[in-house]
Every structure is written in structure tokens, then in C-alpha cells.
C-alpha atoms as a PDB file:
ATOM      1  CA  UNK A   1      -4.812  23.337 179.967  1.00  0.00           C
ATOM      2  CA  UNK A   2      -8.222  22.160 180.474  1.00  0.00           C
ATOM      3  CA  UNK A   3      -9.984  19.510 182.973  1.00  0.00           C
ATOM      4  CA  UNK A   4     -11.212  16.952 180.391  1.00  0.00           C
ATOM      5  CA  UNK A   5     -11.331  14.009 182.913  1.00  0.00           C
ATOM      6  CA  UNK A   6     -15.043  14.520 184.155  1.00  0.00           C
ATOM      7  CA  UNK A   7     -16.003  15.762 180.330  1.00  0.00           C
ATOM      8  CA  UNK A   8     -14.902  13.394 177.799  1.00  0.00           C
ATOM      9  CA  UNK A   9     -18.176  12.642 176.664  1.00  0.00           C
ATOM     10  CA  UNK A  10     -19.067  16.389 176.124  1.00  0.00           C
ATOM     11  CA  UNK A  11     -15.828  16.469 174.093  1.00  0.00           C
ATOM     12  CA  UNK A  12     -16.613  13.113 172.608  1.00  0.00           C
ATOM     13  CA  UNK A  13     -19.681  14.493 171.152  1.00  0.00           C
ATOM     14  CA  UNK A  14     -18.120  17.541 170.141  1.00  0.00           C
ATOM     15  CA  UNK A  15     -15.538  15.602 167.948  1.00  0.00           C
ATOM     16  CA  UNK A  16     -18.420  13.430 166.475  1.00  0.00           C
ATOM     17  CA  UNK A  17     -20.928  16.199 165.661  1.00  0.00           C
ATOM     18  CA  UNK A  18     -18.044  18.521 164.390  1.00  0.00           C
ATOM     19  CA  UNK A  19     -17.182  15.474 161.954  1.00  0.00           C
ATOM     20  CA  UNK A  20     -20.304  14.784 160.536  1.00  0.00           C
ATOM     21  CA  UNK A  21     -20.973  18.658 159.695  1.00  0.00           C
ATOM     22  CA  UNK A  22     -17.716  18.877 158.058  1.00  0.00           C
ATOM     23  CA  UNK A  23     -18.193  16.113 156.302  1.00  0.00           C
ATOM     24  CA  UNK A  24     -21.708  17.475 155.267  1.00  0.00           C
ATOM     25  CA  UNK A  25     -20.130  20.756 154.266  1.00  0.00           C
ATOM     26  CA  UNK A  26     -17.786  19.197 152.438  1.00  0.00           C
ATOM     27  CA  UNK A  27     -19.954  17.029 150.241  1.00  0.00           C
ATOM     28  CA  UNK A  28     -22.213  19.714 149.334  1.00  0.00           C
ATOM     29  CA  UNK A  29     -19.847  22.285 149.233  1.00  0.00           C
ATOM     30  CA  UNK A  30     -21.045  24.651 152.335  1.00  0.00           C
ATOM     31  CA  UNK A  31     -17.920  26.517 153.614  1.00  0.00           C
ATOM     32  CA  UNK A  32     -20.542  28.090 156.131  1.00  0.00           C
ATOM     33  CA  UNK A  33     -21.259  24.709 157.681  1.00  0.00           C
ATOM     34  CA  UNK A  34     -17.679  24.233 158.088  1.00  0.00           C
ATOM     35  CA  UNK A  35     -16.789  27.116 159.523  1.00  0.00           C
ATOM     36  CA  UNK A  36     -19.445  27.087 162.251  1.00  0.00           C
ATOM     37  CA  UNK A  37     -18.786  23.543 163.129  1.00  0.00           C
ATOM     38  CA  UNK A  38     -14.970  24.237 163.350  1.00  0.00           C
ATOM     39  CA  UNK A  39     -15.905  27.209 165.303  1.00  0.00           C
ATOM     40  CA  UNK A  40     -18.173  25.348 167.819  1.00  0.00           C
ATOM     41  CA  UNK A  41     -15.438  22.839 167.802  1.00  0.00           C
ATOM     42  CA  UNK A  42     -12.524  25.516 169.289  1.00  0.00           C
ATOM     43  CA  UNK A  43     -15.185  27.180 171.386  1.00  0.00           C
ATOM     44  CA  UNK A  44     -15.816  23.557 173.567  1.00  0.00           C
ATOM     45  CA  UNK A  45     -12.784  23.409 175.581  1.00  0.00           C
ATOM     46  CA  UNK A  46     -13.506  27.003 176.604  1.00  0.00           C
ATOM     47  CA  UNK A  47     -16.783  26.505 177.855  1.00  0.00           C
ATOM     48  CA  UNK A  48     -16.412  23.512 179.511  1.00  0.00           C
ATOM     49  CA  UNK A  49     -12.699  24.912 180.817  1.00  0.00           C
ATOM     50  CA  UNK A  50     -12.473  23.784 184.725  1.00  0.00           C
ATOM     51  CA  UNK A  51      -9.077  25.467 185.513  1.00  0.00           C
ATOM     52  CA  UNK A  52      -6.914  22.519 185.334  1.00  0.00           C
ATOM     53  CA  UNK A  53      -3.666  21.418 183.444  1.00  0.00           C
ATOM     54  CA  UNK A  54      -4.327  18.764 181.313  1.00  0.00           C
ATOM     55  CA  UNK A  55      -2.246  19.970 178.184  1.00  0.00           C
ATOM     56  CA  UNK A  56      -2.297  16.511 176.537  1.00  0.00           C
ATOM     57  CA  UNK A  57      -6.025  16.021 176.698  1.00  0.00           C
ATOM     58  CA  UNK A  58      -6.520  19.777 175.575  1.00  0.00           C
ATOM     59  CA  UNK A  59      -4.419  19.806 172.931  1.00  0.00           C
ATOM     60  CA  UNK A  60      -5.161  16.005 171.486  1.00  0.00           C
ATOM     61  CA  UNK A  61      -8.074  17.490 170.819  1.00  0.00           C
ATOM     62  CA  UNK A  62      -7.122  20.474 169.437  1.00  0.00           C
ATOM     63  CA  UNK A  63      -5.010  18.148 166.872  1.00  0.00           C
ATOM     64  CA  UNK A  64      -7.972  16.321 165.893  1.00  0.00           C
ATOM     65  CA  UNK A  65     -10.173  19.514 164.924  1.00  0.00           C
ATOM     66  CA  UNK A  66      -6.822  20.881 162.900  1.00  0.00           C
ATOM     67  CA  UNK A  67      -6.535  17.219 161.453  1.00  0.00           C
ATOM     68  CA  UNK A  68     -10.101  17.632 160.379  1.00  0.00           C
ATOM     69  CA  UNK A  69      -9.683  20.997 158.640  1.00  0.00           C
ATOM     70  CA  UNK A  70      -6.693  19.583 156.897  1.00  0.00           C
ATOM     71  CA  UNK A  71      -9.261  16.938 155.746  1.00  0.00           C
ATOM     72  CA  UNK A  72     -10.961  19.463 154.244  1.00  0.00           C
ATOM     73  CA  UNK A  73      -8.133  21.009 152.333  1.00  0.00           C
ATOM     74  CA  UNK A  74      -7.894  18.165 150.743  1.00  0.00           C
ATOM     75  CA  UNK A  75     -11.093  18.409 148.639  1.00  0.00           C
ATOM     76  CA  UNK A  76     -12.525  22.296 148.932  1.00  0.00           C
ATOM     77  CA  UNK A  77      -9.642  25.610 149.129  1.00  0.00           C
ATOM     78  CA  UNK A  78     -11.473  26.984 151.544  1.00  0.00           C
ATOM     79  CA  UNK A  79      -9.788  29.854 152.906  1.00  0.00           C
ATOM     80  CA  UNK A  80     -11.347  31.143 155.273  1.00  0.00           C
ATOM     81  CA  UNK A  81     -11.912  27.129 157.224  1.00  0.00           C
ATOM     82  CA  UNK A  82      -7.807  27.476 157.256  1.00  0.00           C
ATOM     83  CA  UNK A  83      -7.329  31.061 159.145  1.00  0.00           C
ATOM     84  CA  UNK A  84     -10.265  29.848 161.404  1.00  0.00           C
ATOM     85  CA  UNK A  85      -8.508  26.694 162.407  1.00  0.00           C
ATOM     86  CA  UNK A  86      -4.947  29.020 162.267  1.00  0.00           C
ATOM     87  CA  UNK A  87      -6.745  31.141 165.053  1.00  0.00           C
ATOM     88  CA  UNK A  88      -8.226  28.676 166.813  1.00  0.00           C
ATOM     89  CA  UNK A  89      -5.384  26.685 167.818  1.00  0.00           C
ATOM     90  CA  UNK A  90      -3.027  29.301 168.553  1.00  0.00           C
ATOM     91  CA  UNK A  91      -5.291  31.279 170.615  1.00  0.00           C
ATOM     92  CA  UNK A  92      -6.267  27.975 172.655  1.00  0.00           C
ATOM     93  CA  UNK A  93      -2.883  27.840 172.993  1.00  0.00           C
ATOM     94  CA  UNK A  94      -1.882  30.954 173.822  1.00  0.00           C
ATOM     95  CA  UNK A  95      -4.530  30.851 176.760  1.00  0.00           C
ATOM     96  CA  UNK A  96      -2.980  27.630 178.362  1.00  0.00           C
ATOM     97  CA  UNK A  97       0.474  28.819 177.651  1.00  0.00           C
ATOM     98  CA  UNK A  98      -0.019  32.249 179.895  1.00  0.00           C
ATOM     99  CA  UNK A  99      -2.293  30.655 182.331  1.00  0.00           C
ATOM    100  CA  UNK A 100       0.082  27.109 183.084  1.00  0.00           C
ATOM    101  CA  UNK A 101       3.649  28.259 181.541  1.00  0.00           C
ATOM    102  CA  UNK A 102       4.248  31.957 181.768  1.00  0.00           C
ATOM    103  CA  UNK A 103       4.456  31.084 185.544  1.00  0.00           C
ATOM    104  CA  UNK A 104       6.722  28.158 185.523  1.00  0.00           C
ATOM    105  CA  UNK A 105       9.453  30.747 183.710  1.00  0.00           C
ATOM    106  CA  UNK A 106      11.462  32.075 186.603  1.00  0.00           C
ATOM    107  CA  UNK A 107      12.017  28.598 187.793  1.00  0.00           C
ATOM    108  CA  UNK A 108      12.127  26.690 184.423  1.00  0.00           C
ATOM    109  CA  UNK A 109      15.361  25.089 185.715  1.00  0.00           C
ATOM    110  CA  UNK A 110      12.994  22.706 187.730  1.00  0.00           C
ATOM    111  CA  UNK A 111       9.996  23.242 185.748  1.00  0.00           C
ATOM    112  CA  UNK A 112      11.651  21.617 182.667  1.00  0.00           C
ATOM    113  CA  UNK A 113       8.812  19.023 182.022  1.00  0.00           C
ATOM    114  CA  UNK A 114       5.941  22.147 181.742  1.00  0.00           C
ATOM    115  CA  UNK A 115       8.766  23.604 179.159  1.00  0.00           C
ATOM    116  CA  UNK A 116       8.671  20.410 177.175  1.00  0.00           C
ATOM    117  CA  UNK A 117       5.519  19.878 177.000  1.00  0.00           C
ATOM    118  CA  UNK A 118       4.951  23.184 175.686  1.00  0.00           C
ATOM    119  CA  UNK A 119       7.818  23.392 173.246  1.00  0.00           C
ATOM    120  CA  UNK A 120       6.280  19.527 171.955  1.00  0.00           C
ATOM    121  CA  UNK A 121       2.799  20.753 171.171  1.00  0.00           C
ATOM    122  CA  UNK A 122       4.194  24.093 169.551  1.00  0.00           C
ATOM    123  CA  UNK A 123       6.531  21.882 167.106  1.00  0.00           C
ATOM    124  CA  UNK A 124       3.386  20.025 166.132  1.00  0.00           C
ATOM    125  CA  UNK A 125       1.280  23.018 165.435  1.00  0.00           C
ATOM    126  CA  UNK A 126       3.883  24.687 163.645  1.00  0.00           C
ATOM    127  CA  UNK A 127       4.562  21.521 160.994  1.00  0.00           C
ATOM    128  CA  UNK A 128       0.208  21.625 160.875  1.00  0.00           C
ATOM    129  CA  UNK A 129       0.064  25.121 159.711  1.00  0.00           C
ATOM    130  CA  UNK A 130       3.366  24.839 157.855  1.00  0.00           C
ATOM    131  CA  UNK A 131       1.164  22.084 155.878  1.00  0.00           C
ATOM    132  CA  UNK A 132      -2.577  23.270 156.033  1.00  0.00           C
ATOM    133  CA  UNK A 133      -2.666  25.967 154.125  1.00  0.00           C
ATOM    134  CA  UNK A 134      -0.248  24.876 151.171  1.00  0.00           C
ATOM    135  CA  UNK A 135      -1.616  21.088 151.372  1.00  0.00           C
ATOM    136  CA  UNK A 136      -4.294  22.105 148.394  1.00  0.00           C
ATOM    137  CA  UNK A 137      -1.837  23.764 146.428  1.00  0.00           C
ATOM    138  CA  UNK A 138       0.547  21.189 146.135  1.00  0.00           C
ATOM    139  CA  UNK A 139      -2.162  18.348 145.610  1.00  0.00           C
ATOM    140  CA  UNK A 140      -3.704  20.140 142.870  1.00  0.00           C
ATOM    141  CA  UNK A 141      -0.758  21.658 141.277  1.00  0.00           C
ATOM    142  CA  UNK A 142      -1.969  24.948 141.470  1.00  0.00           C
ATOM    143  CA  UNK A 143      -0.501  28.159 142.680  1.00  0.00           C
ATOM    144  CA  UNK A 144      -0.755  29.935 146.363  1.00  0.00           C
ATOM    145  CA  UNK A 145      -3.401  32.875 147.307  1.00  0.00           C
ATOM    146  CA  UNK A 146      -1.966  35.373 149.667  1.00  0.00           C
ATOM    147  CA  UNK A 147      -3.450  33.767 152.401  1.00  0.00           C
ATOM    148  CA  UNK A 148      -1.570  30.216 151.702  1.00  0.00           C
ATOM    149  CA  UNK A 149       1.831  32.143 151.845  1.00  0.00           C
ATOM    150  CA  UNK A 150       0.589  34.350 155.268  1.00  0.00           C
ATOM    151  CA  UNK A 151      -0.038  31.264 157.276  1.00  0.00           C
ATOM    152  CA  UNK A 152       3.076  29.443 157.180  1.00  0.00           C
ATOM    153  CA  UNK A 153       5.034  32.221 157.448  1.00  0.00           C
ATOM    154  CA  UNK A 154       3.206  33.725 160.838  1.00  0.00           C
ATOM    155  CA  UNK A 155       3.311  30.589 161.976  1.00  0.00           C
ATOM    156  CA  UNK A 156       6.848  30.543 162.012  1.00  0.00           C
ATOM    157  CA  UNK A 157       7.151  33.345 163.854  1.00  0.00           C
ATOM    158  CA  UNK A 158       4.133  32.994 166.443  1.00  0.00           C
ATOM    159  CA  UNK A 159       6.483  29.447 167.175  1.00  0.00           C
ATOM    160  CA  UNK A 160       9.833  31.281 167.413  1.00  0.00           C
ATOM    161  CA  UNK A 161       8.474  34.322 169.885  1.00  0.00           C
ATOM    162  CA  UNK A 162       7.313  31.529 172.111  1.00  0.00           C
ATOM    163  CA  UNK A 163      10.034  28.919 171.822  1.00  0.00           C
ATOM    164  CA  UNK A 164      12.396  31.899 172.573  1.00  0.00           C
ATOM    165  CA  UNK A 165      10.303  33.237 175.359  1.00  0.00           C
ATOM    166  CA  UNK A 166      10.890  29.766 176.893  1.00  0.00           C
ATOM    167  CA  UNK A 167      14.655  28.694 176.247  1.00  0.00           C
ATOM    168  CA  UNK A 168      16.540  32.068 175.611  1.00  0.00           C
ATOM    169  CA  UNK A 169      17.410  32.352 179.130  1.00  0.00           C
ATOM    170  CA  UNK A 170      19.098  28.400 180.011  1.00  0.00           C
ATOM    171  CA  UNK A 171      18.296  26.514 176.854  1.00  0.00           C
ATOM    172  CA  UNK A 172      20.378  28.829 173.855  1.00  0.00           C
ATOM    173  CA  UNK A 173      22.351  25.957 172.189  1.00  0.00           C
ATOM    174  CA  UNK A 174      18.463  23.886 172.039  1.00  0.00           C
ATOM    175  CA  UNK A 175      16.872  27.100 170.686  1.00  0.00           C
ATOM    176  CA  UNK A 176      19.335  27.640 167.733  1.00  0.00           C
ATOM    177  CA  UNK A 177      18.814  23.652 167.101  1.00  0.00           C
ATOM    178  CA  UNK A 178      15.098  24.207 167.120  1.00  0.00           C
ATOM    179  CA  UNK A 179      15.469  27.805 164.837  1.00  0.00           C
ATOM    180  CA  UNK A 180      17.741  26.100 162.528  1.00  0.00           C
ATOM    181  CA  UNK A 181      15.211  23.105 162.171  1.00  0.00           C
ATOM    182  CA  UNK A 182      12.221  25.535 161.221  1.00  0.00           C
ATOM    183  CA  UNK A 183      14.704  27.201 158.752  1.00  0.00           C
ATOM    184  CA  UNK A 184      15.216  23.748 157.056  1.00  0.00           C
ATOM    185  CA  UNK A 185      11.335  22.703 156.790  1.00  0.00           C
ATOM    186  CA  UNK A 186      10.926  25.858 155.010  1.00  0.00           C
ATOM    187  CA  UNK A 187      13.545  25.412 152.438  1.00  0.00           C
ATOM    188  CA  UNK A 188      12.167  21.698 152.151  1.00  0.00           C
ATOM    189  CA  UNK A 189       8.605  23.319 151.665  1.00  0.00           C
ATOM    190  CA  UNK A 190      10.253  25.033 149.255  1.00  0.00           C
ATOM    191  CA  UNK A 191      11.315  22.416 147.015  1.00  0.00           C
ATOM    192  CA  UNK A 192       8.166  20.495 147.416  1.00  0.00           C
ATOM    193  CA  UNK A 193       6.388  23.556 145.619  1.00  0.00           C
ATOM    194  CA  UNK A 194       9.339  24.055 143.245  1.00  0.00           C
ATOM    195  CA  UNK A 195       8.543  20.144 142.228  1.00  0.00           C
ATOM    196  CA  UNK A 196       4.718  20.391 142.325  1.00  0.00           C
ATOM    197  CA  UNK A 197       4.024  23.795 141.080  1.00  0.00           C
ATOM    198  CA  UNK A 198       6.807  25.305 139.133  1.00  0.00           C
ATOM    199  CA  UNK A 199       4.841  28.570 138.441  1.00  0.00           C
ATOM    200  CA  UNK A 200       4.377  29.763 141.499  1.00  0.00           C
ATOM    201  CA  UNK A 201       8.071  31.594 142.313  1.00  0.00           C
ATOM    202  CA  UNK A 202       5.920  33.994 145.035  1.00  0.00           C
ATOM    203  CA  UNK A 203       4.785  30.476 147.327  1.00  0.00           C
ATOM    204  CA  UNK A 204       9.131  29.758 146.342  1.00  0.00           C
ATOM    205  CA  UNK A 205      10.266  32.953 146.987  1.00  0.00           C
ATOM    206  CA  UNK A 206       8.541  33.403 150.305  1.00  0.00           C
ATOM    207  CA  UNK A 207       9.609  29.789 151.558  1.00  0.00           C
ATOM    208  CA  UNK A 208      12.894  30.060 150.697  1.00  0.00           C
ATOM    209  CA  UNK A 209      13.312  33.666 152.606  1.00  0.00           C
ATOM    210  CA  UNK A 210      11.979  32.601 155.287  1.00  0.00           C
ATOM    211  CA  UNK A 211      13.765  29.067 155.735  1.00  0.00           C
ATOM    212  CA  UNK A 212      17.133  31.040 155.009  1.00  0.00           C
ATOM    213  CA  UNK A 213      15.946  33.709 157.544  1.00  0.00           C
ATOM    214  CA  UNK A 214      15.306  31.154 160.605  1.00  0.00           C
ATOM    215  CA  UNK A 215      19.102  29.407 159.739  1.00  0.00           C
ATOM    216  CA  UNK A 216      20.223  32.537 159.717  1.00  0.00           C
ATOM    217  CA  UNK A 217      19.104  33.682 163.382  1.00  0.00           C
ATOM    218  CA  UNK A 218      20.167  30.138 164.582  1.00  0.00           C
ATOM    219  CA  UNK A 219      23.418  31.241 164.166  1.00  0.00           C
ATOM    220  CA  UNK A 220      24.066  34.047 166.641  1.00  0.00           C
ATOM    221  CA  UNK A 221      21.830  32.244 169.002  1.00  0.00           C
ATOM    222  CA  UNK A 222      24.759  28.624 168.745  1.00  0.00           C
ATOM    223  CA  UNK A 223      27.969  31.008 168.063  1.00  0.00           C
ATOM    224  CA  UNK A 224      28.886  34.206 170.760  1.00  0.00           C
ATOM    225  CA  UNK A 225      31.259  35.578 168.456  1.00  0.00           C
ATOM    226  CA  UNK A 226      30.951  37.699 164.529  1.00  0.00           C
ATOM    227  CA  UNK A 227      28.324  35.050 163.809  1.00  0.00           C
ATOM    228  CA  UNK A 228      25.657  37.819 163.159  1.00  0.00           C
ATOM    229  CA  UNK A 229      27.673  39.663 160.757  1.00  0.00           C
ATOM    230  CA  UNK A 230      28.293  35.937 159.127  1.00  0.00           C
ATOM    231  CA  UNK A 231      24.943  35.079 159.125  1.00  0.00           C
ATOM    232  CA  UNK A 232      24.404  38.534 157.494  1.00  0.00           C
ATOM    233  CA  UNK A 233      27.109  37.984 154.279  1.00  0.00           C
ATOM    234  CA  UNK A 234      25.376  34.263 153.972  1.00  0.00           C
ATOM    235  CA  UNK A 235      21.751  35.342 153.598  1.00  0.00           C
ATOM    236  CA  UNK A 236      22.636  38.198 151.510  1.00  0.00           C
ATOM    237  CA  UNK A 237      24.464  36.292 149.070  1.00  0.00           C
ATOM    238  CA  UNK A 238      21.457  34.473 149.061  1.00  0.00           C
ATOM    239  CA  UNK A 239      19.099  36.774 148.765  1.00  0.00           C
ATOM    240  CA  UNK A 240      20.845  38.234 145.789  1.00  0.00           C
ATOM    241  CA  UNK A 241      21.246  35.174 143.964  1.00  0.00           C
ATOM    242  CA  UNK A 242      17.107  34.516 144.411  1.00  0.00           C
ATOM    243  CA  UNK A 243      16.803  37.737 143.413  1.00  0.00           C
ATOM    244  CA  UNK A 244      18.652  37.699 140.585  1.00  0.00           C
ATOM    245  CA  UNK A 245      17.542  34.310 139.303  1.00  0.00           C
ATOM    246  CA  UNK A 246      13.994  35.313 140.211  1.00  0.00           C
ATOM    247  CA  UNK A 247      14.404  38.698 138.822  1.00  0.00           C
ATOM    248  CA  UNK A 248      12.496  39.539 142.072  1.00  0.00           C
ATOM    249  CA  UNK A 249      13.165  43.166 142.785  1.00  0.00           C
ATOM    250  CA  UNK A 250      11.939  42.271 146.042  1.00  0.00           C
ATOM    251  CA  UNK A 251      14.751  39.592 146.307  1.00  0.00           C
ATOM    252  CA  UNK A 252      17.623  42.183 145.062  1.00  0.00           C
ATOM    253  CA  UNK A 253      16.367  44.826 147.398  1.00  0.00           C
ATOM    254  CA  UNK A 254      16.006  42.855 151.129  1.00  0.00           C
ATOM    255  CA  UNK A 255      19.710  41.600 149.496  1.00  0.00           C
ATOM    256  CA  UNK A 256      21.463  44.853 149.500  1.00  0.00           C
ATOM    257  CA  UNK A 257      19.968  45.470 152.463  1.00  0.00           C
ATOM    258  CA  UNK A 258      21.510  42.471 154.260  1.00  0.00           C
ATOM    259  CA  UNK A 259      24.241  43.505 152.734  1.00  0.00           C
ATOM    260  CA  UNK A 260      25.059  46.735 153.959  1.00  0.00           C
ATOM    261  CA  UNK A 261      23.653  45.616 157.605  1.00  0.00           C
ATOM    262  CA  UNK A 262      27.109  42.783 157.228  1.00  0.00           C
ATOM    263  CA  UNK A 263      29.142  45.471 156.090  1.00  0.00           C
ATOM    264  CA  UNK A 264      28.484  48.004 158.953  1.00  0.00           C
ATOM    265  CA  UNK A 265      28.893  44.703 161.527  1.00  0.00           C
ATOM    266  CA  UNK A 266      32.358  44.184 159.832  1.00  0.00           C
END
């Protein structure tokens, strides 16, 4: 959280001149020029930082430079703009979050509105970065680098360490709602890339895992009882049947493991 009130023509101008370089960049095809302009963009709100909450003011902005880079991904794959924006908004985040919220924990029975306000702005950064780095790919029909796949999939969990770090304790039944939601946008990413790039069973393979491994966890988290060792026998028989479509080894392999890890719970 960040004072904004007494800078918003600092941040004004930050926003404009960060545009126009991107822009630049873009239309000559200078990642470097985007990259330092995104840079300068995340650096702002820490320099002109005052101390004070204002997580809507902070984060607005830090929408608009993510909105920006997604921009970008429209036109150029540029990488590295991607994991620069990734990093920027989850470490600006990260900063508020143990300077505003980490304290509010102990008593987040009547600090519920710093809780949602938190768990609002994570949802919308996790659906950003769930999109950012694949939003290319699936435009151009063409299949994921590593680094498309990475994104999404840290993303996911940098959103489920914090959502549990905030609801574990008197919110269970809303985290396993929340869990169970990531686990579906995954599978739906999933199908989106099954539609727009048939080839690329790794960007698949990894979606699909991952959406079946957040629904999964969202089970033990709603049930009290055996729902581990069910959510075990459903993800293997999952897993296997990727695998085994797939012929992923991988697939087969994280399969019998689930496996096994159900069969020991039984």
C-alpha cells in the first residue's frame, strides 16, 4: 500500500511515459525499450512509497502496467517483458501484503475487509498471469516456450500460499471454493490451447495437471473425512488416463505415484 493521494501526477506521468516507450518498442521491435520502461514503471510506487495503505490506488496501477505488457504480447513474444512484469507485480505485492496484511492476521476475524481486499487483487493477478504469458500462443496458434508454461503455473501457487496464509485458519470452506476455482481455470486454459494449438500436448499436459491438482487439494480443505485419500484415487485415475493417451511417461509416472500415495491412505 502506497500514499498516491499527494502523487498522482508523478504516477500520471509515469503511466503516460511508460506508454509511449512501449509503444515505441513495440513498433520498432526494441524489447530493451520495453523492458526498461516496464521496469521504471514497477520501480515508481517504490520511490515515491509514503508508508500508507492505499491498496486500490497501488494496485490500479499496478493493473495498468500488467495490462500494458499484455498489450505487448499481443504483437512481439517477448519473454523476458512477461517474467519482468511476473516479478514486478508480485513483488509489489508481496511488499504491501507483509507490511499492511501479515499484521491484520491474528485478528482477521475483525480485520475481514484488509483480507478481502487482499484476496480481490490476488484473484486478479492470478487470471493476468494465468493469461499473459499464453495470450501469444493462443493468438498465433503456435506452441508454448518453457517460460509460457512456468508462469501460469507459479502463479498458481504464489496465489494459493497466500490465499491459504490468509483463510486456513477461519475461512476453510471459502479457501477450498477459491482452490477449486483455480483448478477449473486451468482445465479451461486447457481446452482453449487444446482448440487453438493442438500440437502443443506439453502447454495441455501441464494445464491439465495442474487444474486437476488445485481440485484435488480443494477437497480435503471442504471435506474432514477420507477426502485426501479420494482426492488421491481421482487424480490418479487421471493422471493415468493423460498419461496413457498422451503417452507421457511423465503422466504414467506422477500416476502411479498418486496411486500408491491413495493406496497407503486406504
Amino acid at each position: 500500500g502506497y500514499h498516491l493521494v499527494d502523487t498522482t501526477l508523478a504516477f500520471a506521468w509515469a503511466i503516460v511515459i511508460t506508454a509511449i516507450a512501449m509503444a515505441y518498442a513495440v513498433t520498432l521491435d526494441e524489447i530493451l525499450i520495453a523492458f526498461l520502461s516496464l521496469l521504471g514503471g514497477f520501480l515508481t510506487p517504490i520511490i515515491v512509497s509514503t508508508g500508507k495503505n492505499l491498496p486500490h490506488h497501488l494496485f490500479g496501477y499496478v493493473l495498468i502496467l500488467s495490462c500494458g505488457a499484455m498489450l505487448c504480447a499481443l504483437k512481439r513474444r517477448w519473454r523476458a517483458v512477461n517474467v519482468m512484469a511476473f516479478i514486478g507485480t508480485f513483488l509489489l505485492y508481496t511488499l504491501w501484503f507483509e507490511k499492511f496484511v501479515r499484521e491484520a492476521l491474528p485478528y482477521v476475524k475483525s480485520q475481514e475487509n484488509v483480507i478481502r481486499v487482499a484476496e480481490c487483487w490476488l484473484g486478479v493477478f492470478f487470471v493476468v498471469y494465468m493469461t499473459l504469458p499464453l495470450l501469444y500462443g493462443f493468438v498465433k496458434k503456435v506452441q508454448a516456450h518453457k517460460e509460457d508454461i512456468f508462469l501460469p503455473t507459479t502463479a498458481g501457487i504464489i496465489t494459493f500460499y497466500y490465499l491459504w496464509t490468509m483463510l486456513e485458519a477461519y475461512f476453510r470452506t471459502e479457501l477450498a471454493v477459491c482452490t477449486a476455482v483455480m483448478g477449473a481455470i486451468y482445465l479451461v486454459a486447457a481446452g482453449v490451447a487444446l482448440v487453438r494449438c493442438r500440437g502443443d500436448r506439453d502447454l495441455r499436459m501441464a494445464l491439465a495437471v495442474a487444474g486437476v491438482a488445485f481440485i484435488t487439494a480443494a477437497l480435503p480443505l471442504y471435506f474432514e473425512t477420507y477426502a485426501l485419500v479420494i482426492g488421491w484415487t481421482v487424480e490418479a485415475v487421471i493422471l493415468l488416463a493423460v498419461g496413457i493417451i498422451y503417452s507421457s511417461m511423465l503422466g504414467q509416472f506422477l500416476g502411479f505415484i498418486v496411486t500408491a500415495l491413495s493406496i497407503v491412505g486406504l
